[in-house]
PDB file of N, CA and C in Angstrom:
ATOM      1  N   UNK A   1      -0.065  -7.778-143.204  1.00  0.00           N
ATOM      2  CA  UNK A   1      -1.253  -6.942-143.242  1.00  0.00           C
ATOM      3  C   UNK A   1      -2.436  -7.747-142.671  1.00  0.00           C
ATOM      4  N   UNK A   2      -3.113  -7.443-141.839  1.00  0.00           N
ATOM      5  CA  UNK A   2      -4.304  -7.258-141.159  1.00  0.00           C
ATOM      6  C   UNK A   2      -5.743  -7.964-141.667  1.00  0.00           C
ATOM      7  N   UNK A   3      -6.364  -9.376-142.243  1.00  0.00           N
ATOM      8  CA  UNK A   3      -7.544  -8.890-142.581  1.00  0.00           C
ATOM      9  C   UNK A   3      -8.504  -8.389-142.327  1.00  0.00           C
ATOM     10  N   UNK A   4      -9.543  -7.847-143.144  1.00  0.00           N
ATOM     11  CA  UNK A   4     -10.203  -7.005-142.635  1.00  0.00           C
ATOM     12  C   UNK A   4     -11.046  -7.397-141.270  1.00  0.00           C
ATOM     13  N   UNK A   5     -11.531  -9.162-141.515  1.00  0.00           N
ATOM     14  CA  UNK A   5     -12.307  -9.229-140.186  1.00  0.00           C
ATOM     15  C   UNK A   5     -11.233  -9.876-138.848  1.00  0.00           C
ATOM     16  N   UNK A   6     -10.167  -9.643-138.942  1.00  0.00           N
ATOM     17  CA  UNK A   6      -9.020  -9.084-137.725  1.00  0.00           C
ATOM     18  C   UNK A   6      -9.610  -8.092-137.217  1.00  0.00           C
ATOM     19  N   UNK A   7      -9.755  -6.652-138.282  1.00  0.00           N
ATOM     20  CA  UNK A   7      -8.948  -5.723-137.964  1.00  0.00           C
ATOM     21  C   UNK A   7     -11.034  -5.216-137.255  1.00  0.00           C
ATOM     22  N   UNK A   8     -12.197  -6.049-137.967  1.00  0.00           N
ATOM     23  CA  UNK A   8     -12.896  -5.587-136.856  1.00  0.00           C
ATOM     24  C   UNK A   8     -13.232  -6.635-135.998  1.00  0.00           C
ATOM     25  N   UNK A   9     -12.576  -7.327-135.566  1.00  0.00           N
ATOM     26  CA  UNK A   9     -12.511  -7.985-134.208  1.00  0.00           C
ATOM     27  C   UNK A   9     -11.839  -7.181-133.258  1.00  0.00           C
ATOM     28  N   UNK A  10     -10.507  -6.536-133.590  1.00  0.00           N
ATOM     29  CA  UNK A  10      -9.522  -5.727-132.911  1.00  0.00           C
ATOM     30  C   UNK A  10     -10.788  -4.459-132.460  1.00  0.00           C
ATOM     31  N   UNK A  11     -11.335  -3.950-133.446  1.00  0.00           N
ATOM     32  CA  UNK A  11     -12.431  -2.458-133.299  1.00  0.00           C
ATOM     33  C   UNK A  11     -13.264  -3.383-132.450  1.00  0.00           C
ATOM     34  N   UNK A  12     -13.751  -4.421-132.245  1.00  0.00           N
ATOM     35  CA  UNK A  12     -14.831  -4.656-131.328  1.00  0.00           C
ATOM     36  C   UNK A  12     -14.581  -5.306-129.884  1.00  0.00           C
ATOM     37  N   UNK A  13     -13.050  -5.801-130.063  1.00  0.00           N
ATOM     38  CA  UNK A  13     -12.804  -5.933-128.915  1.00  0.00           C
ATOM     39  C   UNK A  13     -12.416  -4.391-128.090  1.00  0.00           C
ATOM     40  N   UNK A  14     -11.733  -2.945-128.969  1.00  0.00           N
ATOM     41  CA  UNK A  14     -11.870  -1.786-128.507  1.00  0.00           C
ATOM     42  C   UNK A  14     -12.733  -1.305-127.475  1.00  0.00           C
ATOM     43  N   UNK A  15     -14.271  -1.845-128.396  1.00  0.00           N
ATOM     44  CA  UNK A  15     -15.388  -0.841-128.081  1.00  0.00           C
ATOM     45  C   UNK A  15     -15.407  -1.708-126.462  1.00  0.00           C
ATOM     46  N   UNK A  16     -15.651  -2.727-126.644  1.00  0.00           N
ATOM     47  CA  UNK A  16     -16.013  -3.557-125.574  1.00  0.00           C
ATOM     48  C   UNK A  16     -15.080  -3.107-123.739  1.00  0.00           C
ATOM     49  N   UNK A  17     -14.129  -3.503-124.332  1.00  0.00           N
ATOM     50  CA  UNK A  17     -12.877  -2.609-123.287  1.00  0.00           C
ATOM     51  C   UNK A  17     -12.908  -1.207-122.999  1.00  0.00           C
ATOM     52  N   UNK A  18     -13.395  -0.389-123.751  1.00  0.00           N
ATOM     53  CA  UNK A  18     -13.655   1.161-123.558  1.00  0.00           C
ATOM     54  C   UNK A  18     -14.641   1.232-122.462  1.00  0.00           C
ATOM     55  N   UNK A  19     -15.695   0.386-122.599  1.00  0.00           N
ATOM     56  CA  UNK A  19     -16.825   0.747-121.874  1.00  0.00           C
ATOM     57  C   UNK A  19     -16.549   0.673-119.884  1.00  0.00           C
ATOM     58  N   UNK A  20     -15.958  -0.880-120.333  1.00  0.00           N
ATOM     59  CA  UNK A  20     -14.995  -1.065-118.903  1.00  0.00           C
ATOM     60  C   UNK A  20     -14.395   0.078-118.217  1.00  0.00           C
ATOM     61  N   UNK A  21     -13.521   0.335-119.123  1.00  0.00           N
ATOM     62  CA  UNK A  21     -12.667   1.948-118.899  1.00  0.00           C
ATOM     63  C   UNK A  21     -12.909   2.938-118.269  1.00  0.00           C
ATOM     64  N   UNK A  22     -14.255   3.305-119.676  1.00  0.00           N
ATOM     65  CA  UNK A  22     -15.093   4.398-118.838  1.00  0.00           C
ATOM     66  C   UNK A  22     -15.940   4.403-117.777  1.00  0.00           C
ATOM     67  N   UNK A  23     -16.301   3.257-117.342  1.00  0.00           N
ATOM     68  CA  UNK A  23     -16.960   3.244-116.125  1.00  0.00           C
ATOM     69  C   UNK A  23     -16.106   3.082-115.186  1.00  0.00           C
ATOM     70  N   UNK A  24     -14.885   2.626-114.872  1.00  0.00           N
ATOM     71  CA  UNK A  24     -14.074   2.771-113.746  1.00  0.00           C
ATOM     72  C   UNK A  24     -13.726   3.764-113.731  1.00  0.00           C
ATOM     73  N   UNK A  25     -13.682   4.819-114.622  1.00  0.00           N
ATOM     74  CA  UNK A  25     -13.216   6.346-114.353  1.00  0.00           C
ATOM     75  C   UNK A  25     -13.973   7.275-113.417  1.00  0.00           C
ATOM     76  N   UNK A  26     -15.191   6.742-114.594  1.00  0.00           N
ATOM     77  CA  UNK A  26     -16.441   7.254-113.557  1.00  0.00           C
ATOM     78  C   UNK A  26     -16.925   6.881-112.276  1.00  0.00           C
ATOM     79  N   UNK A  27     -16.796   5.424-111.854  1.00  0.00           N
ATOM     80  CA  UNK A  27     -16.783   4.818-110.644  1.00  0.00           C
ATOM     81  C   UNK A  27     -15.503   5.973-109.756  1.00  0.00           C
ATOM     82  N   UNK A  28     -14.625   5.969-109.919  1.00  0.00           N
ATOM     83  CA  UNK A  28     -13.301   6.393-108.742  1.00  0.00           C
ATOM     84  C   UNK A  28     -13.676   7.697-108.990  1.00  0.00           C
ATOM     85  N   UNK A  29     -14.408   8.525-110.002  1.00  0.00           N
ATOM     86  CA  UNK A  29     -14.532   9.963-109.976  1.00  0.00           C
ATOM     87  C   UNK A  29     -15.576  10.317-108.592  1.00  0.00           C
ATOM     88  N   UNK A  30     -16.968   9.378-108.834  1.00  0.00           N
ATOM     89  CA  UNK A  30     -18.245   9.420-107.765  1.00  0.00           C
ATOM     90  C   UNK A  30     -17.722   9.303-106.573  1.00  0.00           C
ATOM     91  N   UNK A  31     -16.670   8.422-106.543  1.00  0.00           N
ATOM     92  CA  UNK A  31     -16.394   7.857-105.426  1.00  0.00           C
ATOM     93  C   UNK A  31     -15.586   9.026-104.093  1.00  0.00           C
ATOM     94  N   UNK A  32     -14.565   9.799-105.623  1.00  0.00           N
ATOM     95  CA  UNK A  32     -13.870  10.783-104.940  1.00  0.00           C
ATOM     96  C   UNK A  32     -14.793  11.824-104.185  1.00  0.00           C
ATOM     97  N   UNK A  33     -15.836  12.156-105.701  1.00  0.00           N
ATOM     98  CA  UNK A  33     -16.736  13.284-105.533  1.00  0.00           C
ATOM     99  C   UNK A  33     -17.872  13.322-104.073  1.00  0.00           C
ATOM    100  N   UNK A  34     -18.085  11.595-103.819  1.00  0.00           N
ATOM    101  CA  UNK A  34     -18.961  11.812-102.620  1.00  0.00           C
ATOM    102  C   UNK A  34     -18.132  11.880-101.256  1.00  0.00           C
ATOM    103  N   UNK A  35     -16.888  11.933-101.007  1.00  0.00           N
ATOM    104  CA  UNK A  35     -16.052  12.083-100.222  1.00  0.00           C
ATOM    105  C   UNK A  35     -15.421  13.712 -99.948  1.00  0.00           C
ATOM    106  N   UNK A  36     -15.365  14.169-101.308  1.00  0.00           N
ATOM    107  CA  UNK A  36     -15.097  15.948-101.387  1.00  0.00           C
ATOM    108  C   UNK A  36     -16.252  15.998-100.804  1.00  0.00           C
ATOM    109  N   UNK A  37     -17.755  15.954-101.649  1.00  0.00           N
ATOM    110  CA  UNK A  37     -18.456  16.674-101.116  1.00  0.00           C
ATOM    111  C   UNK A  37     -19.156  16.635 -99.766  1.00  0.00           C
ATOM    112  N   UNK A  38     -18.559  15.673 -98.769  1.00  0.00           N
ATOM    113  CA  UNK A  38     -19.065  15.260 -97.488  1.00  0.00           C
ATOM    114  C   UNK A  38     -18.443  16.397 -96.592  1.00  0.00           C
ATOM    115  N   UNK A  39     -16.983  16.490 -97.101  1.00  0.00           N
ATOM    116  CA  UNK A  39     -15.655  17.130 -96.339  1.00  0.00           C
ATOM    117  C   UNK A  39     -16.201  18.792 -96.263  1.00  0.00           C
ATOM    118  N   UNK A  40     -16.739  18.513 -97.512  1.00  0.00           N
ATOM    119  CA  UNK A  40     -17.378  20.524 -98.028  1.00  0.00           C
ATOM    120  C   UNK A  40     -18.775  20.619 -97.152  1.00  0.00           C
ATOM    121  N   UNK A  41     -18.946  19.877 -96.796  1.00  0.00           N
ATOM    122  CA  UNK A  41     -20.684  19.809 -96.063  1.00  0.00           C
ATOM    123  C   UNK A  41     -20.253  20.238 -94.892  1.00  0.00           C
ATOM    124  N   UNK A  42     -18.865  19.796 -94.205  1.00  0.00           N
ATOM    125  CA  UNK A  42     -18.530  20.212 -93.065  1.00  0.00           C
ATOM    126  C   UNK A  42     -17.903  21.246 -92.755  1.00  0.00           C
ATOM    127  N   UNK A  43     -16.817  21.826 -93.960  1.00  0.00           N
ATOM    128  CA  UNK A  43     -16.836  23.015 -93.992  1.00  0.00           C
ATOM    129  C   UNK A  43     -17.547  23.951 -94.184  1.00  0.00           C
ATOM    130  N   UNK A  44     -18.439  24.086 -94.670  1.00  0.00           N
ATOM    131  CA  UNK A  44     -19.567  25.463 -95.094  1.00  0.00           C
ATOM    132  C   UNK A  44     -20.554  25.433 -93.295  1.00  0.00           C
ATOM    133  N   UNK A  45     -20.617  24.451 -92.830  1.00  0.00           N
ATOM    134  CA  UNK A  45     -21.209  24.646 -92.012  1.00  0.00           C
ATOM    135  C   UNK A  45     -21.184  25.209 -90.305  1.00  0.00           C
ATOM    136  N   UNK A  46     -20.732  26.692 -90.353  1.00  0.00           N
ATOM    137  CA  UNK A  46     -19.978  27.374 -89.735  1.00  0.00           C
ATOM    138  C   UNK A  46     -20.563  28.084 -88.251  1.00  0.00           C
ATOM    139  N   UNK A  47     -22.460  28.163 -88.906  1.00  0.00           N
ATOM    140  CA  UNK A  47     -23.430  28.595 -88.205  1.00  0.00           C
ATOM    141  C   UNK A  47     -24.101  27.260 -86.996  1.00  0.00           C
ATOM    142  N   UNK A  48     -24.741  27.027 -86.392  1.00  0.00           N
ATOM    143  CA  UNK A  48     -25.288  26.403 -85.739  1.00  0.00           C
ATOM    144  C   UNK A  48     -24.091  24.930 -85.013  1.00  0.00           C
ATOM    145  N   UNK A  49     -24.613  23.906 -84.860  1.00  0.00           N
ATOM    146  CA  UNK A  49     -23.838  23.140 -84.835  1.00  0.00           C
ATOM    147  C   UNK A  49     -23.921  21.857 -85.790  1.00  0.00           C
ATOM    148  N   UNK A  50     -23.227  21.382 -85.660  1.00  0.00           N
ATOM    149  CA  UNK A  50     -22.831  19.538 -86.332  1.00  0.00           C
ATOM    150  C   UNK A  50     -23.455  18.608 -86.148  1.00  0.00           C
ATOM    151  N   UNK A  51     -24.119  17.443 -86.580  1.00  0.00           N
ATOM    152  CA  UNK A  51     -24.428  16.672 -86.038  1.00  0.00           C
ATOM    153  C   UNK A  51     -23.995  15.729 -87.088  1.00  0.00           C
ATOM    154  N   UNK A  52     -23.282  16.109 -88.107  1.00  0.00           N
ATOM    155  CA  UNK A  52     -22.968  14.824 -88.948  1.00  0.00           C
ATOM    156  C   UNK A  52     -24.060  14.221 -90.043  1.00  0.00           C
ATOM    157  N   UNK A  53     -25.390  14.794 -89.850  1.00  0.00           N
ATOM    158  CA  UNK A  53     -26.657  14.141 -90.492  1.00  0.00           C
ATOM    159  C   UNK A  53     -26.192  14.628 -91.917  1.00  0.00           C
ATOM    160  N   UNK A  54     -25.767  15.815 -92.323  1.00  0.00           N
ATOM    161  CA  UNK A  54     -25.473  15.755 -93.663  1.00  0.00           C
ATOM    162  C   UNK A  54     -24.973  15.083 -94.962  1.00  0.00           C
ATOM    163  N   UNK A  55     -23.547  15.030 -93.712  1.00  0.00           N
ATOM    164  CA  UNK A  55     -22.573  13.945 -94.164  1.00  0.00           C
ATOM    165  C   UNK A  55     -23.472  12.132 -94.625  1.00  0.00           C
ATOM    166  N   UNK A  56     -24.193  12.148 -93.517  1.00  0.00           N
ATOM    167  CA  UNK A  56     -24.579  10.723 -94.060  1.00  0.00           C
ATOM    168  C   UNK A  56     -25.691  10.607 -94.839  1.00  0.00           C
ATOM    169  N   UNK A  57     -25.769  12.027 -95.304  1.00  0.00           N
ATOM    170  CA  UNK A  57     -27.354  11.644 -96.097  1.00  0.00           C
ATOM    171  C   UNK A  57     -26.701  11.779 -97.730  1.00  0.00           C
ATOM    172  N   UNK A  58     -25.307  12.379 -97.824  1.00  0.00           N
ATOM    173  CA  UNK A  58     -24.607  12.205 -99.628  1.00  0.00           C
ATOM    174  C   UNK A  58     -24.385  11.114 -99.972  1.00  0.00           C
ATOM    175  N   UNK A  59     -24.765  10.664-100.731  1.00  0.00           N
ATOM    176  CA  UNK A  59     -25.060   9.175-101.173  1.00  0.00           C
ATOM    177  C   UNK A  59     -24.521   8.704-102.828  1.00  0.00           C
ATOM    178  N   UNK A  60     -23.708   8.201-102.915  1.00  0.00           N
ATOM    179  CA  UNK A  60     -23.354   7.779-104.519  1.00  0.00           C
ATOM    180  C   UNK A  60     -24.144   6.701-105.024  1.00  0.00           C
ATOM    181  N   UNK A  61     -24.620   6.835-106.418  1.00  0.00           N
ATOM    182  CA  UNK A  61     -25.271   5.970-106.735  1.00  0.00           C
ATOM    183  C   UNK A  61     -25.242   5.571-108.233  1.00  0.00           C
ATOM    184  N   UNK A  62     -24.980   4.268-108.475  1.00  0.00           N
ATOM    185  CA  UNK A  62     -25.210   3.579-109.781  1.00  0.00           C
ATOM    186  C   UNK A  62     -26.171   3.766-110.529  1.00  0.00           C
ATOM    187  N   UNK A  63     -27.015   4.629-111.775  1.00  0.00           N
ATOM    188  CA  UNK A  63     -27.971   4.638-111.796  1.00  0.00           C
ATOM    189  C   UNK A  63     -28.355   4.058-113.195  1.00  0.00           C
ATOM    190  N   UNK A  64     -27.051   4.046-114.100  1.00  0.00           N
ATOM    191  CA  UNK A  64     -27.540   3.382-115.254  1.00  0.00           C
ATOM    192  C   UNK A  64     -26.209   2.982-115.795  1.00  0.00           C
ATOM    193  N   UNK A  65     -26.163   2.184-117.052  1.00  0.00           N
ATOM    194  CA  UNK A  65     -24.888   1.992-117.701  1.00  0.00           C
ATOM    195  C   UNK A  65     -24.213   3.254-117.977  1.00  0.00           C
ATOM    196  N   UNK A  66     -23.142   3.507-117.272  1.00  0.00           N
ATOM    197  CA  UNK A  66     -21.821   4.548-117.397  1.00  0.00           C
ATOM    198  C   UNK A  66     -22.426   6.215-116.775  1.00  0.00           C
ATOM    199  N   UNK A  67     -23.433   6.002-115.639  1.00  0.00           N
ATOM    200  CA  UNK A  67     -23.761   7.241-115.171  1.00  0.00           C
ATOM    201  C   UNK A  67     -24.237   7.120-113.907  1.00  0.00           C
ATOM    202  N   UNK A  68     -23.574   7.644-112.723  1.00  0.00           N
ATOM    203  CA  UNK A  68     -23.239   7.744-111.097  1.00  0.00           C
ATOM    204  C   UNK A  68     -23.945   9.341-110.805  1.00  0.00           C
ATOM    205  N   UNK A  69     -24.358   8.978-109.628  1.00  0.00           N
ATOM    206  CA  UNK A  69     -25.363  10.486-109.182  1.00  0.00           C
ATOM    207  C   UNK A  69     -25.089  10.479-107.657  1.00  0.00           C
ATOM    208  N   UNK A  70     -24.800  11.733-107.351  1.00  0.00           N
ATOM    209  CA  UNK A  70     -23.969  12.114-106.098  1.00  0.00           C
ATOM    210  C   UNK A  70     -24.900  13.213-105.660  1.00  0.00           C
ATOM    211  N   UNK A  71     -26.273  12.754-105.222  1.00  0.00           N
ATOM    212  CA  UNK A  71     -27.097  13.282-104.053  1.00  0.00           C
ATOM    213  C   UNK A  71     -27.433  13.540-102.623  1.00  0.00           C
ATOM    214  N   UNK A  72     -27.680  14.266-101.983  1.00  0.00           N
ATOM    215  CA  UNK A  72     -28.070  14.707-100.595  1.00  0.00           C
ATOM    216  C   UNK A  72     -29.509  14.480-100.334  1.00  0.00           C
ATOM    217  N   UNK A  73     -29.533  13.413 -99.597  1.00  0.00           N
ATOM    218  CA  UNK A  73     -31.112  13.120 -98.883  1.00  0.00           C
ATOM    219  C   UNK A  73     -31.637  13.846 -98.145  1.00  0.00           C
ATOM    220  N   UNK A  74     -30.843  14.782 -97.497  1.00  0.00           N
ATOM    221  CA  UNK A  74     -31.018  15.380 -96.106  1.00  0.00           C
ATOM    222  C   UNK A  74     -32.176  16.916 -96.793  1.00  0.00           C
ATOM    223  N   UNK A  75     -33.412  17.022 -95.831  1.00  0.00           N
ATOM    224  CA  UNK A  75     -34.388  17.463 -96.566  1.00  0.00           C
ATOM    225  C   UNK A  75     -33.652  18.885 -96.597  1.00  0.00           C
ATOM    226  N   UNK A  76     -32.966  19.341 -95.987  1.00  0.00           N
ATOM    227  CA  UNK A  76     -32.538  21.134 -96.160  1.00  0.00           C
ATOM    228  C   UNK A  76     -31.419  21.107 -96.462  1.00  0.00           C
ATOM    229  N   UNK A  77     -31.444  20.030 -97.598  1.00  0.00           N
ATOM    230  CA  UNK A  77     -29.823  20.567 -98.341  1.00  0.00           C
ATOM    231  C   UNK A  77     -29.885  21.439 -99.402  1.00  0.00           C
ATOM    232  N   UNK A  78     -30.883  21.602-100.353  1.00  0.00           N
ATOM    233  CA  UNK A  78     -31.493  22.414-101.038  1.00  0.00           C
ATOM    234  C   UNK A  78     -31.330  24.077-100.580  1.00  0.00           C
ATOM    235  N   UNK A  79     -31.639  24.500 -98.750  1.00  0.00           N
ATOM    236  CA  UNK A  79     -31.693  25.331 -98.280  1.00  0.00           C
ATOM    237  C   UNK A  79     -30.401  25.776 -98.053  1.00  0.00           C
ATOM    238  N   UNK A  80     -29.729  24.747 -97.568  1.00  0.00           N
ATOM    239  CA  UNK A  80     -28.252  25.221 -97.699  1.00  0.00           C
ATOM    240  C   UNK A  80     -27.468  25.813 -99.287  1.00  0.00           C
ATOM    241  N   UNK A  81     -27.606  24.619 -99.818  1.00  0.00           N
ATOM    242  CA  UNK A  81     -27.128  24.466-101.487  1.00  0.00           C
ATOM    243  C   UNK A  81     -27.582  26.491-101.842  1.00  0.00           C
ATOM    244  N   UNK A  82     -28.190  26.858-102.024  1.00  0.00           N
ATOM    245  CA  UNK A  82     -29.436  27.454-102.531  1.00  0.00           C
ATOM    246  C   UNK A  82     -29.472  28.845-102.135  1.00  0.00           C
ATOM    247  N   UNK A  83     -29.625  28.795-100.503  1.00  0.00           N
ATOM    248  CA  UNK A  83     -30.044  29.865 -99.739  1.00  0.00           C
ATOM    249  C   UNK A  83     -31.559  30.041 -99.663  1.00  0.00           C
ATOM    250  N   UNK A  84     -31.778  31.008 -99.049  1.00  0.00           N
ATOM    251  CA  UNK A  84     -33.447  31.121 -98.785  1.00  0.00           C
ATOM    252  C   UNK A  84     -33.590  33.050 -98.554  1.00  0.00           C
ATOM    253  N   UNK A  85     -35.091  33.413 -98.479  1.00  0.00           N
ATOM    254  CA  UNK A  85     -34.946  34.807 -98.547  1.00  0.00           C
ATOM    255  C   UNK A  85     -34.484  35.390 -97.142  1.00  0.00           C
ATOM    256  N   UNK A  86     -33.951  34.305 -96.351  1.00  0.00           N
ATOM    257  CA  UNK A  86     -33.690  34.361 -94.799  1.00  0.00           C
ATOM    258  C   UNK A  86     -31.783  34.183 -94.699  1.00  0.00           C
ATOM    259  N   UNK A  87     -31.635  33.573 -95.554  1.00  0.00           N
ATOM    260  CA  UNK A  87     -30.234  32.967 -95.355  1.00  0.00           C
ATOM    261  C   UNK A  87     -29.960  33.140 -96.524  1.00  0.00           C
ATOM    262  N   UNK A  88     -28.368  33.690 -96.529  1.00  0.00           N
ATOM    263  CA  UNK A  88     -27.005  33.476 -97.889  1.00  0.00           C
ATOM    264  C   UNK A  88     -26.991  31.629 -97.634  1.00  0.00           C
ATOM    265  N   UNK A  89     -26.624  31.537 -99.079  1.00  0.00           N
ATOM    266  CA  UNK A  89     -26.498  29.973 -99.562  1.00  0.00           C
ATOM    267  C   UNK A  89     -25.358  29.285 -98.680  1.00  0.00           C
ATOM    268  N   UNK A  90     -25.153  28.593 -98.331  1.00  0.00           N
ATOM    269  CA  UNK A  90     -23.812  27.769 -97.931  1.00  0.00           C
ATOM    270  C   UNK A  90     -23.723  26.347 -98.424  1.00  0.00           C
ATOM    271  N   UNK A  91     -22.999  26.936-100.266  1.00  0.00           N
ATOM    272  CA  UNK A  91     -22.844  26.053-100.901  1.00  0.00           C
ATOM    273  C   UNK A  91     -21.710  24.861-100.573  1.00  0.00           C
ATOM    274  N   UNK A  92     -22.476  23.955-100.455  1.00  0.00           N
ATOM    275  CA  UNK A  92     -21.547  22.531-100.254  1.00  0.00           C
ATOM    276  C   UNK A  92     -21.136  21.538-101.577  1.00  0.00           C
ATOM    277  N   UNK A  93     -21.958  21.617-102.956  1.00  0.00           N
ATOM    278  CA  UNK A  93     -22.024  20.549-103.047  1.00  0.00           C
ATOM    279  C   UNK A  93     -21.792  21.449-104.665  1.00  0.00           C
ATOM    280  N   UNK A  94     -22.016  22.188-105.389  1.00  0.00           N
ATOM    281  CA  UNK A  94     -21.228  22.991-106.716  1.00  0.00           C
ATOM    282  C   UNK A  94     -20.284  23.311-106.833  1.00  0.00           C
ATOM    283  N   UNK A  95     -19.662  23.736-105.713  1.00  0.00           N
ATOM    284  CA  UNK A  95     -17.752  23.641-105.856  1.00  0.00           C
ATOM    285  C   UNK A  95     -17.405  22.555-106.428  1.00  0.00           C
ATOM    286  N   UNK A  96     -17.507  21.363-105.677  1.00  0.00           N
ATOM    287  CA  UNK A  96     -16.653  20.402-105.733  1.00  0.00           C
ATOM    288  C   UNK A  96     -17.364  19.660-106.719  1.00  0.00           C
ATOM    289  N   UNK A  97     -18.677  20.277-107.726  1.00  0.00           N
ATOM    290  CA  UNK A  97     -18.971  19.292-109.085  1.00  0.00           C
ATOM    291  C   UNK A  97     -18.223  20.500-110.115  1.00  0.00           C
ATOM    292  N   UNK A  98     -18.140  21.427-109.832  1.00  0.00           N
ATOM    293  CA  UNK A  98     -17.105  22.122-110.830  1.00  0.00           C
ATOM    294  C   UNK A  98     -15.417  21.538-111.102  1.00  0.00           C
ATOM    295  N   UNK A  99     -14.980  21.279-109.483  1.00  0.00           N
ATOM    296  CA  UNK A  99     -13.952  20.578-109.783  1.00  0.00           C
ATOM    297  C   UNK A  99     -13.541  18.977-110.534  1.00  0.00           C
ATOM    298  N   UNK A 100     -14.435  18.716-110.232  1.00  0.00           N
ATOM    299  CA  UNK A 100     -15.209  16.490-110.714  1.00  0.00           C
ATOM    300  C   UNK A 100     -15.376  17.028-111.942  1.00  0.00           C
ATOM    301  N   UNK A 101     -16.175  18.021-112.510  1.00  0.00           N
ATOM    302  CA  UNK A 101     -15.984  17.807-114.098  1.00  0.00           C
ATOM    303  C   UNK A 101     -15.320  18.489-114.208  1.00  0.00           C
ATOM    304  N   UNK A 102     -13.973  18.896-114.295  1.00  0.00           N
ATOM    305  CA  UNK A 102     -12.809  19.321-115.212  1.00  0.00           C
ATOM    306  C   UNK A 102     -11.651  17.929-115.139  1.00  0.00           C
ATOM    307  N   UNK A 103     -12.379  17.021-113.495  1.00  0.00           N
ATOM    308  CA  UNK A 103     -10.916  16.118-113.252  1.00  0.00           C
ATOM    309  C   UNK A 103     -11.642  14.527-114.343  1.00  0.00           C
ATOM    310  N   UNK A 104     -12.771  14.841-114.382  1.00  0.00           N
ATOM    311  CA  UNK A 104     -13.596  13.360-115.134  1.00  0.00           C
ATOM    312  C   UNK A 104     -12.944  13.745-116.759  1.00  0.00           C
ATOM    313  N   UNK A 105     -13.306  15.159-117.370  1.00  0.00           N
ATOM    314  CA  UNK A 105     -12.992  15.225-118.646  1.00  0.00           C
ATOM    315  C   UNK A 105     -11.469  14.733-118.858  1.00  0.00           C
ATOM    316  N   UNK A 106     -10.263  15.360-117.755  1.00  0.00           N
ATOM    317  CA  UNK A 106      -9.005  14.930-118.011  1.00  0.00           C
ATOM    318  C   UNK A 106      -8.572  13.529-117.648  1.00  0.00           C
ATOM    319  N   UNK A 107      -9.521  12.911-117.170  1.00  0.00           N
ATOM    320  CA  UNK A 107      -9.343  11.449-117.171  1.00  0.00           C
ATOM    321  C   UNK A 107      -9.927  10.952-118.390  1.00  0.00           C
ATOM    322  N   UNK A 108     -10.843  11.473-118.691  1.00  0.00           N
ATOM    323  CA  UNK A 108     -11.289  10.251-120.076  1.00  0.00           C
ATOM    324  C   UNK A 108     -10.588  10.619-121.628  1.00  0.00           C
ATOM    325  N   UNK A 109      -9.860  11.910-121.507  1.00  0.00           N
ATOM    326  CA  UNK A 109      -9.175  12.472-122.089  1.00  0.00           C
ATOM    327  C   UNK A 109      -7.348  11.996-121.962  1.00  0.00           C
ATOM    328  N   UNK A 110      -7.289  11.758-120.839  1.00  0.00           N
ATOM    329  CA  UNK A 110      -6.072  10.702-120.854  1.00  0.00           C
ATOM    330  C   UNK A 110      -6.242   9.074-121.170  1.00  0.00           C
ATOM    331  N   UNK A 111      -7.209   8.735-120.939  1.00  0.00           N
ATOM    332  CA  UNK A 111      -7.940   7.294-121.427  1.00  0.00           C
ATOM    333  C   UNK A 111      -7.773   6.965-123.148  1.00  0.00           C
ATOM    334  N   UNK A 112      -8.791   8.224-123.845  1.00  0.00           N
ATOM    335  CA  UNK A 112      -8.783   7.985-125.008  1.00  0.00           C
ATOM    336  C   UNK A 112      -7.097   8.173-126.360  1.00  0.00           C
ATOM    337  N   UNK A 113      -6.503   9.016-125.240  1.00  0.00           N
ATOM    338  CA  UNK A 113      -5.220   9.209-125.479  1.00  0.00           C
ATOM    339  C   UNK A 113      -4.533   8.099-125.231  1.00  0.00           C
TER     340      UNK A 113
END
């Protein structure tokens, strides 16, 4: 049997390792997510032409302990995202965070399992 300050060394070496965990989940999730959503920038964009500026303006970013932000610099992504009273939306970038959070929950959900 276990003493007790084993058994919270074992709980604190847990917590410590979890955190690791969860941030590599979240790291390879951003990572996926700014790659979907580059691919989706190029699909929705059906009207005018290409120039690629979209693509390089989605940007992943570290922004605090255990939380990544997957933004568009590009000033009329909003217009796209969105639409305008001129234009239907040509969403690029809510698909593929609908899909990132159902695939982040079943990863940290296989983690804690």
């Amino acid at each position: 049997m276990a003493s007790m300050d084993d058994l919270i060394k074992r709980f604190t070496k847990m917590n410590n390792t979890i955190d690791d965990k969860v941030d590599n989940v979240l790291k390879e999730n951003s990572e996926e997510f700014q790659i979907e959503t580059k691919k989706s920038a190029r699909a929705v964009m059906k009207k005018g032409y290409w120039t690629g500026n979209l693509s390089r303006m989605i940007e992943n970013t570290k922004t605090s302990h255990l939380k990544y932000e997957i933004t568009s610099n590009a000033h009329y992504s909003g217009f796209l995202e969105h639409g305008t009273r001129y234009m239907e939306p040509e969403t690029f970038m809510f698909p593929v965070y609908e899909k990132f959070t159902k695939q982040v929950r079943a990863d940290l959900e296989r983690l804690i399992n």
